[in-house]
Protein backbone atom coordinates (compact mmCIF):
# COMPACT_ATOMS: atom_id res chain seq x y z
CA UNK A 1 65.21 72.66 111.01
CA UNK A 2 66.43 75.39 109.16
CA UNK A 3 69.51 77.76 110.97
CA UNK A 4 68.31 81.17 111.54
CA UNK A 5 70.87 83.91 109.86
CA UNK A 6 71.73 85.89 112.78
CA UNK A 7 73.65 84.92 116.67
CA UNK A 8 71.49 84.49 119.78
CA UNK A 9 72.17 87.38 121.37
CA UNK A 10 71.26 89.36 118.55
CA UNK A 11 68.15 88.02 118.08
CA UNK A 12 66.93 88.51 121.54
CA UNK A 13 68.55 92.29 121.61
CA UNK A 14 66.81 93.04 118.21
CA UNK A 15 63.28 91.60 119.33
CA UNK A 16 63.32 93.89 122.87
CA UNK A 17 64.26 96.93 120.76
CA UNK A 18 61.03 96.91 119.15
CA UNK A 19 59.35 100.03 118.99
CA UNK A 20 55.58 99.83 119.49
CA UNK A 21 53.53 99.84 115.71
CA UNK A 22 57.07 98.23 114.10
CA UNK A 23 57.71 94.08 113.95
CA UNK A 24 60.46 93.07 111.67
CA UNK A 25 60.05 90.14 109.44
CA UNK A 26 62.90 88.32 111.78
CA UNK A 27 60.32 87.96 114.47
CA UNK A 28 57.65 87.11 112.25
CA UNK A 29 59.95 84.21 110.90
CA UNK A 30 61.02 83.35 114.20
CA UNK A 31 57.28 83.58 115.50
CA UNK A 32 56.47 81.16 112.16
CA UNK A 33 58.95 78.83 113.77
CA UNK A 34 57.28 78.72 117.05
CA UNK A 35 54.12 78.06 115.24
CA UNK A 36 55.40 75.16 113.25
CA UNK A 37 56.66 73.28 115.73
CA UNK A 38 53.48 72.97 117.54
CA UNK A 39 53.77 76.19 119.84
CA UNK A 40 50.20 78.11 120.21
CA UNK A 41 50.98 79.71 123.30
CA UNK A 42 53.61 82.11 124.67
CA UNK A 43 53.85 84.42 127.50
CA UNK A 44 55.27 88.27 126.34
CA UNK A 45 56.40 91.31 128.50
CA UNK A 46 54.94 93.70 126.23
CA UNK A 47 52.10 94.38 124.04
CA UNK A 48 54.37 95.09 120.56
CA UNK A 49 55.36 91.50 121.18
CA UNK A 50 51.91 90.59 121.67
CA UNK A 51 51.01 92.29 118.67
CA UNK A 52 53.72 90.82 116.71
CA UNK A 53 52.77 86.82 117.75
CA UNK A 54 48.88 87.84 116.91
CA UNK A 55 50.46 88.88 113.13
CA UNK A 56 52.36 85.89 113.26
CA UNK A 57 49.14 84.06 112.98
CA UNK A 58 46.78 82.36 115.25
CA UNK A 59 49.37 81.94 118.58
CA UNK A 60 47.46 82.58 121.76
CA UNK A 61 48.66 85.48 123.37
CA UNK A 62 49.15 86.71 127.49
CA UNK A 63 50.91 89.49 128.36
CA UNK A 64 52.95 89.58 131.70
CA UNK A 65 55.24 92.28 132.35
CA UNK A 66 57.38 90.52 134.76
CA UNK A 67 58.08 88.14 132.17
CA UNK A 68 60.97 90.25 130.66
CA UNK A 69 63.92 89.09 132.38
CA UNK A 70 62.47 85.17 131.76
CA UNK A 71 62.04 85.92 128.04
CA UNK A 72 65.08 87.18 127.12
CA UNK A 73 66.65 84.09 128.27
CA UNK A 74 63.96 81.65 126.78
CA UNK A 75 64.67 83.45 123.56
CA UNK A 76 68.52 83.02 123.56
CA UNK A 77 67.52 79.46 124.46
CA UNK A 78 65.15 79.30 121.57
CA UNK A 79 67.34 80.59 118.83
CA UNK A 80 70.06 77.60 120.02
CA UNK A 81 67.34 75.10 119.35
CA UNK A 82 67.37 76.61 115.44
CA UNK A 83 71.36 75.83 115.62
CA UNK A 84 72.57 79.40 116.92
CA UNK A 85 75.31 80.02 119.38
């Protein structure tokens, strides 16, 4: 798998600063990611997340609020997988 560009924790920060109408092409890419490796569903705490995996391209989307705390984690997780620390 190719090694995203950028640390964890940066990642994860950068994606929950999102501003609602803007979605940077690093979450598309990591979104893409998801997709390719056989994801179609993930769970998001907001809707510009939501928004973003639905411009991603064809990833089922639910939106839980109380998923925030859950999702940061997963996505630190997530960018290790792509060879991050």
């Amino acid at each position: 798998m190719e090694r995203l560009p950028e640390d964890a924790h940066r990642v994860a920060e950068e994606i929950f600063s999102l501003r609602r109408g803007v979605i940077t092409d690093k979450l598309t890419t990591v979104l893409r990611k998801l997709r390719k490796m056989g994801i179609r569903a993930i769970t998001v705490d907001s809707r510009v997340l939501a928004s973003a995996i639905r411009e991603a391209g064809g990833v089922q989307v639910k939106i839980d609020d109380r998923a925030a705390r859950v999702l940061r984690k997963d996505l630190v997780e997530l960018a290790k997988v792509f060879g991050v620390d």
